[in-house]
N, C-alpha and C. Protein backbone atom coordinates (compact mmCIF):
# COMPACT_ATOMS: atom_id res chain seq x y z
N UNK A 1 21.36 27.72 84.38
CA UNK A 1 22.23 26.57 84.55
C UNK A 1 23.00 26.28 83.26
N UNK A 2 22.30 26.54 81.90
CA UNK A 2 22.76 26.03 80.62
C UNK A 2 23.73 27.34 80.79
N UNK A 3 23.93 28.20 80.96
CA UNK A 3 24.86 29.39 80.77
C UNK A 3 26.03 29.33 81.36
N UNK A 4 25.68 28.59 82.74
CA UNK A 4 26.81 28.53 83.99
C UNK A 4 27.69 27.32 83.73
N UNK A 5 27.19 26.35 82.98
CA UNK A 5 28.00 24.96 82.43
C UNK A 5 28.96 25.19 81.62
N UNK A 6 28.05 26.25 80.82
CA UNK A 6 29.10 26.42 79.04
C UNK A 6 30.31 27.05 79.54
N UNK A 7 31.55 26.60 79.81
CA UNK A 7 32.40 26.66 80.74
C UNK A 7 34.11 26.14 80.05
N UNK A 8 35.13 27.15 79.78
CA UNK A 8 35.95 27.30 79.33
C UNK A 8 37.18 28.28 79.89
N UNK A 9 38.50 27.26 79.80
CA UNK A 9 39.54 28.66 80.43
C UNK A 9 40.02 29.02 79.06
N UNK A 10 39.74 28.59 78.02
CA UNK A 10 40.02 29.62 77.13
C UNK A 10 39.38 30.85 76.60
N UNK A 11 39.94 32.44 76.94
CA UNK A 11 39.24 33.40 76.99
C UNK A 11 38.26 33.70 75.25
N UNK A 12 38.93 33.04 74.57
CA UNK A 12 38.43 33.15 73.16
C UNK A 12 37.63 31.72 72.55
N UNK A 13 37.26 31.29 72.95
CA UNK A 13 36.73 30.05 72.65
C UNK A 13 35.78 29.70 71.37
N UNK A 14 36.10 28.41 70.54
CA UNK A 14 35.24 28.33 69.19
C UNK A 14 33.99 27.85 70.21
N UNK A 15 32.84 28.52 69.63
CA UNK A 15 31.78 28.03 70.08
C UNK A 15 30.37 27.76 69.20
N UNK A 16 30.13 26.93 68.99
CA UNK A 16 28.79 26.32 68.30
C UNK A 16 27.97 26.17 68.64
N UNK A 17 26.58 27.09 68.56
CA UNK A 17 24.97 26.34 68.97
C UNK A 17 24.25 26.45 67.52
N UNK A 18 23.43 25.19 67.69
CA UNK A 18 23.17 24.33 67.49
C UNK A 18 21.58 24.42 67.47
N UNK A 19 20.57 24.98 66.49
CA UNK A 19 19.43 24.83 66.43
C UNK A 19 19.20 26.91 67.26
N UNK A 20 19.90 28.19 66.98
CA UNK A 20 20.36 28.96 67.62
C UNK A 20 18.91 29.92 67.30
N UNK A 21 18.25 29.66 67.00
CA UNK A 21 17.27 30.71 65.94
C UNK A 21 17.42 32.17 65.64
N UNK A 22 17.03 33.25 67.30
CA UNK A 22 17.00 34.45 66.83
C UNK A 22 18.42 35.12 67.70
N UNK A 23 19.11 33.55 68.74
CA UNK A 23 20.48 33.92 68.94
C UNK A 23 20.37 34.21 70.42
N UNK A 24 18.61 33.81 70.84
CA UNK A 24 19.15 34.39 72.44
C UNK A 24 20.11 33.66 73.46
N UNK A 25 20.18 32.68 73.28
CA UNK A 25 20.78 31.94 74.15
C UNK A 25 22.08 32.24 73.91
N UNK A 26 22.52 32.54 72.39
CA UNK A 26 24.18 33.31 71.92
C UNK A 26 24.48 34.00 72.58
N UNK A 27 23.10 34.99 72.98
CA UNK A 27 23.64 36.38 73.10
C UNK A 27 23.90 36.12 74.61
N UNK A 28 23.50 35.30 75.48
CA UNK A 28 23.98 35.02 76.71
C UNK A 28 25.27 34.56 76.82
N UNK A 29 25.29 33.60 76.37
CA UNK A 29 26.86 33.01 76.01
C UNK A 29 28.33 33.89 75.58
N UNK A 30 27.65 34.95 74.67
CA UNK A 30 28.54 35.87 73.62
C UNK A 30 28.93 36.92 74.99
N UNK A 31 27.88 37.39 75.72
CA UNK A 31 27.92 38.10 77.29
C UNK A 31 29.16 37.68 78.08
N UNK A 32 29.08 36.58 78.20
CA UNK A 32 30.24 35.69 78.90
C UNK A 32 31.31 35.55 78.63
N UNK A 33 31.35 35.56 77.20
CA UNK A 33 32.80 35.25 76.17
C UNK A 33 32.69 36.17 75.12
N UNK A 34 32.93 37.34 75.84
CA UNK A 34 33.04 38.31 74.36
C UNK A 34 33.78 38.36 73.45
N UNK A 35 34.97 37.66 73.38
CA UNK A 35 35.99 37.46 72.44
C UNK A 35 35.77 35.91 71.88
N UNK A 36 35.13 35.27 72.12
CA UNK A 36 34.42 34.17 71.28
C UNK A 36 34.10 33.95 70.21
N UNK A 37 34.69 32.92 68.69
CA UNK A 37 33.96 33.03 67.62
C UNK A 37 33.10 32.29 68.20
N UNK A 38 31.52 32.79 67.50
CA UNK A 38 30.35 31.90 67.37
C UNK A 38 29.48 31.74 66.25
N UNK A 39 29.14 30.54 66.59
CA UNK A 39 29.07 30.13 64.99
C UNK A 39 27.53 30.05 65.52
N UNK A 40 26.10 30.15 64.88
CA UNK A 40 25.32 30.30 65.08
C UNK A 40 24.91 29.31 63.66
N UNK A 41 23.66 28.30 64.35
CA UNK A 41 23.72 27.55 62.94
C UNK A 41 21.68 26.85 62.98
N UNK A 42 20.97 27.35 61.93
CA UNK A 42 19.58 27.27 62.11
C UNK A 42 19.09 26.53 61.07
N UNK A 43 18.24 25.84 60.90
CA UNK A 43 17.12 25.50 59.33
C UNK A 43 16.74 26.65 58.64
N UNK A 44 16.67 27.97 59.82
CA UNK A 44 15.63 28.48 59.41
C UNK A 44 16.37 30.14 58.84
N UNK A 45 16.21 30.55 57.69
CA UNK A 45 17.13 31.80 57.52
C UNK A 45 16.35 32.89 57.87
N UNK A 46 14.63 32.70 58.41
CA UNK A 46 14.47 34.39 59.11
C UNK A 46 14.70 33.90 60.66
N UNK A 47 14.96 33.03 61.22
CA UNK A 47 15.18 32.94 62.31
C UNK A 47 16.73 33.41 62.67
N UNK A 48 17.44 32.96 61.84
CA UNK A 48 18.60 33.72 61.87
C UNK A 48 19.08 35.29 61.47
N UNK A 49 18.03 35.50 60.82
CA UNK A 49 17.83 36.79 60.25
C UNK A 49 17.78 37.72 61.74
N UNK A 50 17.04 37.26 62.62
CA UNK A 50 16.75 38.08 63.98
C UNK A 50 18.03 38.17 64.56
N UNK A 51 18.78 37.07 64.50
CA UNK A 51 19.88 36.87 65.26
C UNK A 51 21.31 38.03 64.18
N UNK A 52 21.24 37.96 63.05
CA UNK A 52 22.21 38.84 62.96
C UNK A 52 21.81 40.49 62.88
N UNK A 53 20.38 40.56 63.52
CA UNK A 53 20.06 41.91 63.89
C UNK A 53 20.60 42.12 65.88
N UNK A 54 20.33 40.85 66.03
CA UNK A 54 20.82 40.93 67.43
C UNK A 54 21.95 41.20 67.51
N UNK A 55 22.92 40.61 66.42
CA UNK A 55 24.34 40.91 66.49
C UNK A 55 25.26 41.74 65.35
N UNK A 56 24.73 42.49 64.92
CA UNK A 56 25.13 43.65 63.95
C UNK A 56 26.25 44.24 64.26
N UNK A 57 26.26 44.66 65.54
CA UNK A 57 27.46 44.98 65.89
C UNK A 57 28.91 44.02 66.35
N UNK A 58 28.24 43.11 66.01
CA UNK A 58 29.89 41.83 66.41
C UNK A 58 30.23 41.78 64.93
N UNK A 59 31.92 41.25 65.01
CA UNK A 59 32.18 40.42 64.00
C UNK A 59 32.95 39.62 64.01
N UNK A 60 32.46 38.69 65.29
CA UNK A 60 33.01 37.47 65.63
C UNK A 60 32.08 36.60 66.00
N UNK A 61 30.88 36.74 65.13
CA UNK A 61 29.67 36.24 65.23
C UNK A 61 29.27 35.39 63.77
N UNK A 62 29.39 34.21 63.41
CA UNK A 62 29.35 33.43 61.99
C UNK A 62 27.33 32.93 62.04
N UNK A 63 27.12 32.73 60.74
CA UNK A 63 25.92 32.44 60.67
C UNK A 63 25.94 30.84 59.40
N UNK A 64 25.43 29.79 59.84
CA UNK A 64 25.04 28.93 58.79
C UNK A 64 23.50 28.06 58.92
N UNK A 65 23.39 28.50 57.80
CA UNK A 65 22.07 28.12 57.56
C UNK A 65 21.59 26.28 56.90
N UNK A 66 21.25 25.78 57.88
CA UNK A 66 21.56 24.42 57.42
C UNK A 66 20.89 23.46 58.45
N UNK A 67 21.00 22.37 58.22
CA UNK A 67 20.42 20.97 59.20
C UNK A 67 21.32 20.49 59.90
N UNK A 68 21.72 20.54 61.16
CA UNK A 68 22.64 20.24 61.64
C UNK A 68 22.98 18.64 61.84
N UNK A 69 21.41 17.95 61.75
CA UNK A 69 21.37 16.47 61.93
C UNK A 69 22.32 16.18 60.74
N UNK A 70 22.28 16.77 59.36
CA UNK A 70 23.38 16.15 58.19
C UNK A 70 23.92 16.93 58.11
N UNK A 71 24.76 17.80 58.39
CA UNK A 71 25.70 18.64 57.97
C UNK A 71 27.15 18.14 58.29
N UNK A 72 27.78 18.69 57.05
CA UNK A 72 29.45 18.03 57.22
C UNK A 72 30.42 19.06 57.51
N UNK A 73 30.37 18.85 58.45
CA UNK A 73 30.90 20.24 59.51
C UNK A 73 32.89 19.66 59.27
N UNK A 74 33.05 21.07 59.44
CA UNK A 74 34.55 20.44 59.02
C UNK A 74 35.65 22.33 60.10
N UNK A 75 34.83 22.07 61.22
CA UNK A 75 36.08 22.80 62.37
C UNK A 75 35.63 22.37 63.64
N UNK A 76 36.53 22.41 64.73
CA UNK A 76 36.40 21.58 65.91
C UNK A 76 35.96 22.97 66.92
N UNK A 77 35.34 22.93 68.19
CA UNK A 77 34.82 23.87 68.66
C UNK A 77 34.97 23.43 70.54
N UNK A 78 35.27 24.26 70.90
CA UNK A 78 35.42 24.19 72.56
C UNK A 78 33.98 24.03 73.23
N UNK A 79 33.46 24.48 72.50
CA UNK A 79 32.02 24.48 73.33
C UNK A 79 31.00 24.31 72.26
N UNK A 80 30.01 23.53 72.47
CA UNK A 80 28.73 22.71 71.44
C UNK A 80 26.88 23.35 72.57
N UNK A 81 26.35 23.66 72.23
CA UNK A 81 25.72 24.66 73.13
C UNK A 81 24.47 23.87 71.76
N UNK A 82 22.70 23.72 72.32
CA UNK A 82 21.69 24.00 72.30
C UNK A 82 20.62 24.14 73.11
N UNK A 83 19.62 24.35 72.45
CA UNK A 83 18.80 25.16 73.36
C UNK A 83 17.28 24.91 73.02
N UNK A 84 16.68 24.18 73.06
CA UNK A 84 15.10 23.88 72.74
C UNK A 84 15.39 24.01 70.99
N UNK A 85 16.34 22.46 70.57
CA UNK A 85 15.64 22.26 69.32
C UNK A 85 15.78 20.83 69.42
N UNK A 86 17.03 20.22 69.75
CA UNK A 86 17.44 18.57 69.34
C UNK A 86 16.21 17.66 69.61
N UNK A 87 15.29 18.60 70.60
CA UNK A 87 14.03 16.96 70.73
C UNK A 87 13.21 17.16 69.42
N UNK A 88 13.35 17.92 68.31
CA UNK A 88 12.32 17.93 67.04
C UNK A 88 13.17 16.76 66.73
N UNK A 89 14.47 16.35 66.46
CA UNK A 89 14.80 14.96 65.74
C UNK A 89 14.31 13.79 66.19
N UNK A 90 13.92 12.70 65.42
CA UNK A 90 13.68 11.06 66.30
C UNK A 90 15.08 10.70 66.99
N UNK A 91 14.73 9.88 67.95
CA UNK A 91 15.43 9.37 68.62
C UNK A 91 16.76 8.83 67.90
N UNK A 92 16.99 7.94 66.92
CA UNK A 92 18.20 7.87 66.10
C UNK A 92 18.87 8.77 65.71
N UNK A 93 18.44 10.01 65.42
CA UNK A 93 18.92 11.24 64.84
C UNK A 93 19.75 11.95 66.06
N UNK A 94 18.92 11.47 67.47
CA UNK A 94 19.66 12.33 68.49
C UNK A 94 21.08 11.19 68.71
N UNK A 95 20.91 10.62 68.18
CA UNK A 95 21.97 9.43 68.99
C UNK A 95 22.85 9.98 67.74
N UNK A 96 22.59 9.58 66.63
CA UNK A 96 23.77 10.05 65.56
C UNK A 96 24.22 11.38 65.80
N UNK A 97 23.80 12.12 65.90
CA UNK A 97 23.84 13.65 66.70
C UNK A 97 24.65 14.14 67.64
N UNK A 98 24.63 12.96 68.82
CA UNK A 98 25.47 13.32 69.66
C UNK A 98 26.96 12.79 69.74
N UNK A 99 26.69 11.57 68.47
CA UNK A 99 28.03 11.11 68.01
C UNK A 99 29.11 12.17 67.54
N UNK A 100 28.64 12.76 66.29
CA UNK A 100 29.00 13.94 65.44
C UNK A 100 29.29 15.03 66.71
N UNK A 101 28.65 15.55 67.64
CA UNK A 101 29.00 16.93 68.60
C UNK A 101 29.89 16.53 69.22
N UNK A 102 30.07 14.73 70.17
CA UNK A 102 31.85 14.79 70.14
C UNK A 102 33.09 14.88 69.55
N UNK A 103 32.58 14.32 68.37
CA UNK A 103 33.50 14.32 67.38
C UNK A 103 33.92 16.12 66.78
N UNK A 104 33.15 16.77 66.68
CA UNK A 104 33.73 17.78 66.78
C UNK A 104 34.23 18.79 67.72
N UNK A 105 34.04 18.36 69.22
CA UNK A 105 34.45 19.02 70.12
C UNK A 105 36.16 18.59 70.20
N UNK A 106 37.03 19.79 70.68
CA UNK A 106 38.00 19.77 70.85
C UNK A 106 38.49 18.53 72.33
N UNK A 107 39.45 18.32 72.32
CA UNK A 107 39.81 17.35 73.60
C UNK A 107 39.27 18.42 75.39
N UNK A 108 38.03 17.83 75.90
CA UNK A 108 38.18 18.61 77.12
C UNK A 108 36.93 19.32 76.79
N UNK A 109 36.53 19.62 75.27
CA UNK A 109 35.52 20.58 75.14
C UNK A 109 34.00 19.86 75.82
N UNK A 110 33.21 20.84 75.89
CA UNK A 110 32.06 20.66 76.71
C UNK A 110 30.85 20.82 75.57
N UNK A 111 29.90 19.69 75.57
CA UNK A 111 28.25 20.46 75.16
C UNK A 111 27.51 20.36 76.29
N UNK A 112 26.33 21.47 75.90
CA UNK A 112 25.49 21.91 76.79
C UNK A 112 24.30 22.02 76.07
N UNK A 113 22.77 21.00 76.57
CA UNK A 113 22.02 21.00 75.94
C UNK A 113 20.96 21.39 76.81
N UNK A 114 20.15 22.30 76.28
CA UNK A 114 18.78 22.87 77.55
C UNK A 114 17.31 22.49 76.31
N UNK A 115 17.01 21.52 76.68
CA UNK A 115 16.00 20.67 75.90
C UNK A 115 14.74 19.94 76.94
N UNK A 116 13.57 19.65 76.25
CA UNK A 116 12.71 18.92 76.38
C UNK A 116 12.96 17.92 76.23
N UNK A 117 12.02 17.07 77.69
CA UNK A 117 12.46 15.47 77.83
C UNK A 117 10.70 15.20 77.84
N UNK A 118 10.70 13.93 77.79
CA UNK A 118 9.79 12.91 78.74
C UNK A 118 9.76 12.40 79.30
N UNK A 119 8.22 11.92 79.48
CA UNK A 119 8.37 11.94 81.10
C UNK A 119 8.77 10.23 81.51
N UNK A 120 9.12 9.48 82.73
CA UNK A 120 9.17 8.48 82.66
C UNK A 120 8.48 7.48 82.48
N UNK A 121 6.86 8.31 82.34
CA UNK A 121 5.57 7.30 82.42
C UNK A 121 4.77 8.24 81.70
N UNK A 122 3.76 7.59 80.84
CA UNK A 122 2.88 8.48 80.27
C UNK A 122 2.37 9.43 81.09
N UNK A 123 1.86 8.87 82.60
CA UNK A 123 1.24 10.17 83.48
C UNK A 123 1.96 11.13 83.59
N UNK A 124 3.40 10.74 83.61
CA UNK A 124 4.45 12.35 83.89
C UNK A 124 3.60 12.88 82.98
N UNK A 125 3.88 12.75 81.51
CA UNK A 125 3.78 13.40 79.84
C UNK A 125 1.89 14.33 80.31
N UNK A 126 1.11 13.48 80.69
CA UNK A 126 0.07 13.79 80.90
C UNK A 126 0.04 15.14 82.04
N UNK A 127 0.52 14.75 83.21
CA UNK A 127 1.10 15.87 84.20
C UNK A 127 1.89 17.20 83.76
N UNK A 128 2.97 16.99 82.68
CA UNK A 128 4.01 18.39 82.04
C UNK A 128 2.86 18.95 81.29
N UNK A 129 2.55 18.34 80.79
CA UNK A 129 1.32 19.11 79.73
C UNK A 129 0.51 19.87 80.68
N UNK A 130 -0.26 19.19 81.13
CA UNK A 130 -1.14 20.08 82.23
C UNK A 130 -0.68 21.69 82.76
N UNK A 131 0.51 21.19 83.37
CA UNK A 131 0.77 22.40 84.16
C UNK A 131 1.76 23.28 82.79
N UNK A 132 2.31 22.81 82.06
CA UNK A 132 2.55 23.57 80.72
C UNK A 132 1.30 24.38 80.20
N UNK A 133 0.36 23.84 79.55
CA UNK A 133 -0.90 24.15 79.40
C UNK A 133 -1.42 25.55 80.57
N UNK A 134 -1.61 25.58 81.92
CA UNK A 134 -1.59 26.29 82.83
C UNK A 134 -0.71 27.42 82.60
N UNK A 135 0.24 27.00 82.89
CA UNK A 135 1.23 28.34 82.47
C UNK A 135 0.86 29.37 81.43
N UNK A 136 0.97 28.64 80.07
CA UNK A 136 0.56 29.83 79.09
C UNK A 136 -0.58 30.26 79.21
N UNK A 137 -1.68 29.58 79.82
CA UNK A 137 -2.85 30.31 79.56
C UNK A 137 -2.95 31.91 80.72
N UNK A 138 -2.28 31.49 81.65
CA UNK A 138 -1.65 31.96 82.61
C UNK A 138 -1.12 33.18 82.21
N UNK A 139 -0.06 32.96 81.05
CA UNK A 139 0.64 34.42 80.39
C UNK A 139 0.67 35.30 80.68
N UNK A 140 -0.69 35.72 80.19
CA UNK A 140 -0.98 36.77 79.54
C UNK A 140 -0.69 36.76 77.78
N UNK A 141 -0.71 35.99 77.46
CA UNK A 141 0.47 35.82 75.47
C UNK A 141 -1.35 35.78 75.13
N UNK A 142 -1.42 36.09 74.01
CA UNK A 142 -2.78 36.22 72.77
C UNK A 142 -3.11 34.76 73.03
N UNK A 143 -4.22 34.64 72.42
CA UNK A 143 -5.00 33.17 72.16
C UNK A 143 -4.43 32.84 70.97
N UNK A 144 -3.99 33.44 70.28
CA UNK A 144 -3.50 33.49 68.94
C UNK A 144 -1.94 33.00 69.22
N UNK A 145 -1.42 33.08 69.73
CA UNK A 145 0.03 33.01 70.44
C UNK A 145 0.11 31.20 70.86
N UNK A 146 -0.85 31.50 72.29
CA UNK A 146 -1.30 30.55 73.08
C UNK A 146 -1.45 29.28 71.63
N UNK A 147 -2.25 29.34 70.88
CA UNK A 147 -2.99 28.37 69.86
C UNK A 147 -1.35 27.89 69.15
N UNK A 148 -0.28 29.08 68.75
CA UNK A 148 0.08 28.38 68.13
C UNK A 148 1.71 27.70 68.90
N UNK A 149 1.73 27.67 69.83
CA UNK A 149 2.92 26.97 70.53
C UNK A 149 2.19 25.56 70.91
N UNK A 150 0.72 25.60 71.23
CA UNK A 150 0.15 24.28 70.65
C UNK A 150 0.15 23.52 69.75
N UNK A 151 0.22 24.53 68.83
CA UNK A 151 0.59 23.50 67.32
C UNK A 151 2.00 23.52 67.51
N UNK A 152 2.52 24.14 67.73
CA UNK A 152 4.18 23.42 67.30
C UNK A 152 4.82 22.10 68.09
N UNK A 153 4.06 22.24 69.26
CA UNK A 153 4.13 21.14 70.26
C UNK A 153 4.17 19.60 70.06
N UNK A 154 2.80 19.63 68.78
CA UNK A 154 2.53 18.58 68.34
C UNK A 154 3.55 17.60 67.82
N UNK A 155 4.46 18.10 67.06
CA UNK A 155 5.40 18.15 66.49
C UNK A 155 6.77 17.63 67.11
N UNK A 156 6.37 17.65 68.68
CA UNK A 156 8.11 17.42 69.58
C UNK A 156 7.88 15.97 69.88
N UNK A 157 9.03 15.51 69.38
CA UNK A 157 9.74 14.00 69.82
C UNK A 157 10.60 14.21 70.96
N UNK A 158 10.11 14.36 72.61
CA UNK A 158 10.91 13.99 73.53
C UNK A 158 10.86 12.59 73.71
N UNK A 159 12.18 12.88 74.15
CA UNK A 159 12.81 11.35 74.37
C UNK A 159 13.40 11.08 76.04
N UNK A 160 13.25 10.32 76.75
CA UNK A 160 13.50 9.86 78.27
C UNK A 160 14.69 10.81 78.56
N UNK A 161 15.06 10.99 79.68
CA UNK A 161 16.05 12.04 80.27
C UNK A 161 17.33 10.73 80.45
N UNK A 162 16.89 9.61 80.81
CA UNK A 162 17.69 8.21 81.16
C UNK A 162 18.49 8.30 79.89
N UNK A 163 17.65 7.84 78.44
CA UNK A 163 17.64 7.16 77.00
C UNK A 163 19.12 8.32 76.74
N UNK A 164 18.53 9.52 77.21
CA UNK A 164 19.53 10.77 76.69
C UNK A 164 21.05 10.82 77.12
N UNK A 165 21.29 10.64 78.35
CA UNK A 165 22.10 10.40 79.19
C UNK A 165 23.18 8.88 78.73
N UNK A 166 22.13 7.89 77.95
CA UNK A 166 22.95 6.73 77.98
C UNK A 166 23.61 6.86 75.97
N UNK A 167 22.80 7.67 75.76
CA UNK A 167 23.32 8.48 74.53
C UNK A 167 24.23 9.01 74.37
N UNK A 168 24.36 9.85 74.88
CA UNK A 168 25.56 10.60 75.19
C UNK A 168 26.56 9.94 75.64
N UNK A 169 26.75 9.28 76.41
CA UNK A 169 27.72 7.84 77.02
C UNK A 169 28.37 6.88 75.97
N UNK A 170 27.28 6.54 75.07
CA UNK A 170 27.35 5.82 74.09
C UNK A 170 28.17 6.48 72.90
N UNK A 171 27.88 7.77 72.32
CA UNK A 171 28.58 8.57 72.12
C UNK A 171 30.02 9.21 72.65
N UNK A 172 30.64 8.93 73.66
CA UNK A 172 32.09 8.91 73.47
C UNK A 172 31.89 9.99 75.04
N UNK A 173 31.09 10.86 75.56
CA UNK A 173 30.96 11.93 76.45
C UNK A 173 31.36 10.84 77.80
N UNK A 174 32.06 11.62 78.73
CA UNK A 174 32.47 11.50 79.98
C UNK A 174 31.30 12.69 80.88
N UNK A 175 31.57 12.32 82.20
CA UNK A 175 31.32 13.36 83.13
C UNK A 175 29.67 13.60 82.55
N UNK A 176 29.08 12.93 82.03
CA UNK A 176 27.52 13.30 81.71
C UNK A 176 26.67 13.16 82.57
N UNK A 177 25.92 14.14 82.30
CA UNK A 177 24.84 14.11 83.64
C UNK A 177 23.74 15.44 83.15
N UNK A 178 22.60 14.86 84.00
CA UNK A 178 21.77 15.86 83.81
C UNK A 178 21.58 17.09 84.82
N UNK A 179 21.87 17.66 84.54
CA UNK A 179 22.75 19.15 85.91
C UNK A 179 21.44 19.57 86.52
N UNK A 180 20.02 19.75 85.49
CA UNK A 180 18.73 20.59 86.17
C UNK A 180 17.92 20.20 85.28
N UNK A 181 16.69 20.07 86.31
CA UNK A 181 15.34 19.08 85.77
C UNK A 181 14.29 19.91 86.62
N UNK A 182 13.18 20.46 85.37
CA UNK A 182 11.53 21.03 85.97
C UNK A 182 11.19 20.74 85.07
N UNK A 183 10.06 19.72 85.43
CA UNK A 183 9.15 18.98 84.90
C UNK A 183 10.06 18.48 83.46
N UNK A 184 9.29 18.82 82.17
CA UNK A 184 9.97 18.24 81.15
C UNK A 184 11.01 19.11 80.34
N UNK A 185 11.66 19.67 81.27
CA UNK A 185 12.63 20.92 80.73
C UNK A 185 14.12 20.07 81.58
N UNK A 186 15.09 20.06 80.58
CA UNK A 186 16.15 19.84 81.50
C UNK A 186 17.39 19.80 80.83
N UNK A 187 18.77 19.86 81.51
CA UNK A 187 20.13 20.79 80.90
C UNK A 187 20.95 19.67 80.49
N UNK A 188 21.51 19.39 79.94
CA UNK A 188 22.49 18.05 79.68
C UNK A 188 23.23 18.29 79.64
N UNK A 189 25.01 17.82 80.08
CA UNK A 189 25.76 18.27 80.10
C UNK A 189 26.68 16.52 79.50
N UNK A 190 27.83 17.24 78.84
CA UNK A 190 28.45 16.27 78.65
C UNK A 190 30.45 16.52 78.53
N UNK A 191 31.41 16.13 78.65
CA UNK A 191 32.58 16.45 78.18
C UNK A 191 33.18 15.58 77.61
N UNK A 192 33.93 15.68 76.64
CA UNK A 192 34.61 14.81 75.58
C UNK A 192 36.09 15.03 76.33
């Protein structure tokens, strides 16, 4: 769904994600829009490290290494694209956040966010976990694996799918909506 949104009639389009790590979600996007600059932008420089092995052979593929919550971004982009990072920020951070991604989207341009929510009631939160929990053990992935997407878990500030939506609104986005929802996984869409 996050692939089928990111949606442009310009065949070359500036495109920005946003928390990109080893680039897979790029490399879906980059599939789509092969003549696309993309700007690929992480905290983390071996996470990006994967990603310009993924893309060795482009060179219309940019890399910055940085915090996107403060960064003073200074080019406008048709398309604003993430992908399982914006719920690590607190809730203020996503709101200032989504201020800044209209502001740099071009007139018309689109973001597309495929992120973790919560739930509307603690029991949801109690319920995603569960059957999250299920799943991996489910895998087949190491205990070692398994153990540590537990720990990183600890760590996620989701925030209401509603709260997100009126964020984005608040932030300057038209046409917002949440396009696809399983359990606490879901796509955000917005246009400036």
């Amino acid at each position: 769904m996050a692939l089928a949104l990111a949606e442009t009639a310009n065949p070359a389009p500036k495109i920005l994600d946003l928390g990109a790590g080893t680039g897979l979600f790029s490399g879906m996007v980059l599939q789509k829009y092969p003549h696309a600059q993309l700007t690929l932008m992480d905290l983390s420089e071996k996470m990006l490290e994967g990603a310009r092995q993924r893309f060795r052979q482009f060179d219309n593929v940019h890399y910055v290494v940085g915090d996107y919550s403060s960064f003073a971004f200074s080019e406008s982009y048709d398309i604003v694209v993430s992908s399982l990072s914006i719920h690590h920020l607190t809730h203020l951070a996503k709101q200032q956040l989504f201020a800044t991604i209209h502001r740099l989207l071009l007139d018309g341009g689109i973001f597309v966010n495929a992120d973790q929510v919560a739930g509307r009631t603690p029991q949801s939160d109690i319920y995603y976990r569960q059957r999250w929990l299920k799943s991996i053990n489910e895998s087949g992935l190491s205990q070692e694996a398994i153990d540590a997407a537990v720990e990183r878990r600890k760590v996620d500030i989701n925030a209401k799918l509603e709260d997100q939506l009126i964020w984005m609104e608040q932030a300057g986005f038209r046409d917002v909506d949440c396009m696809y929802k399983y359990l606490d996984f879901a796509v955000f869409f917005g246009r400036k």
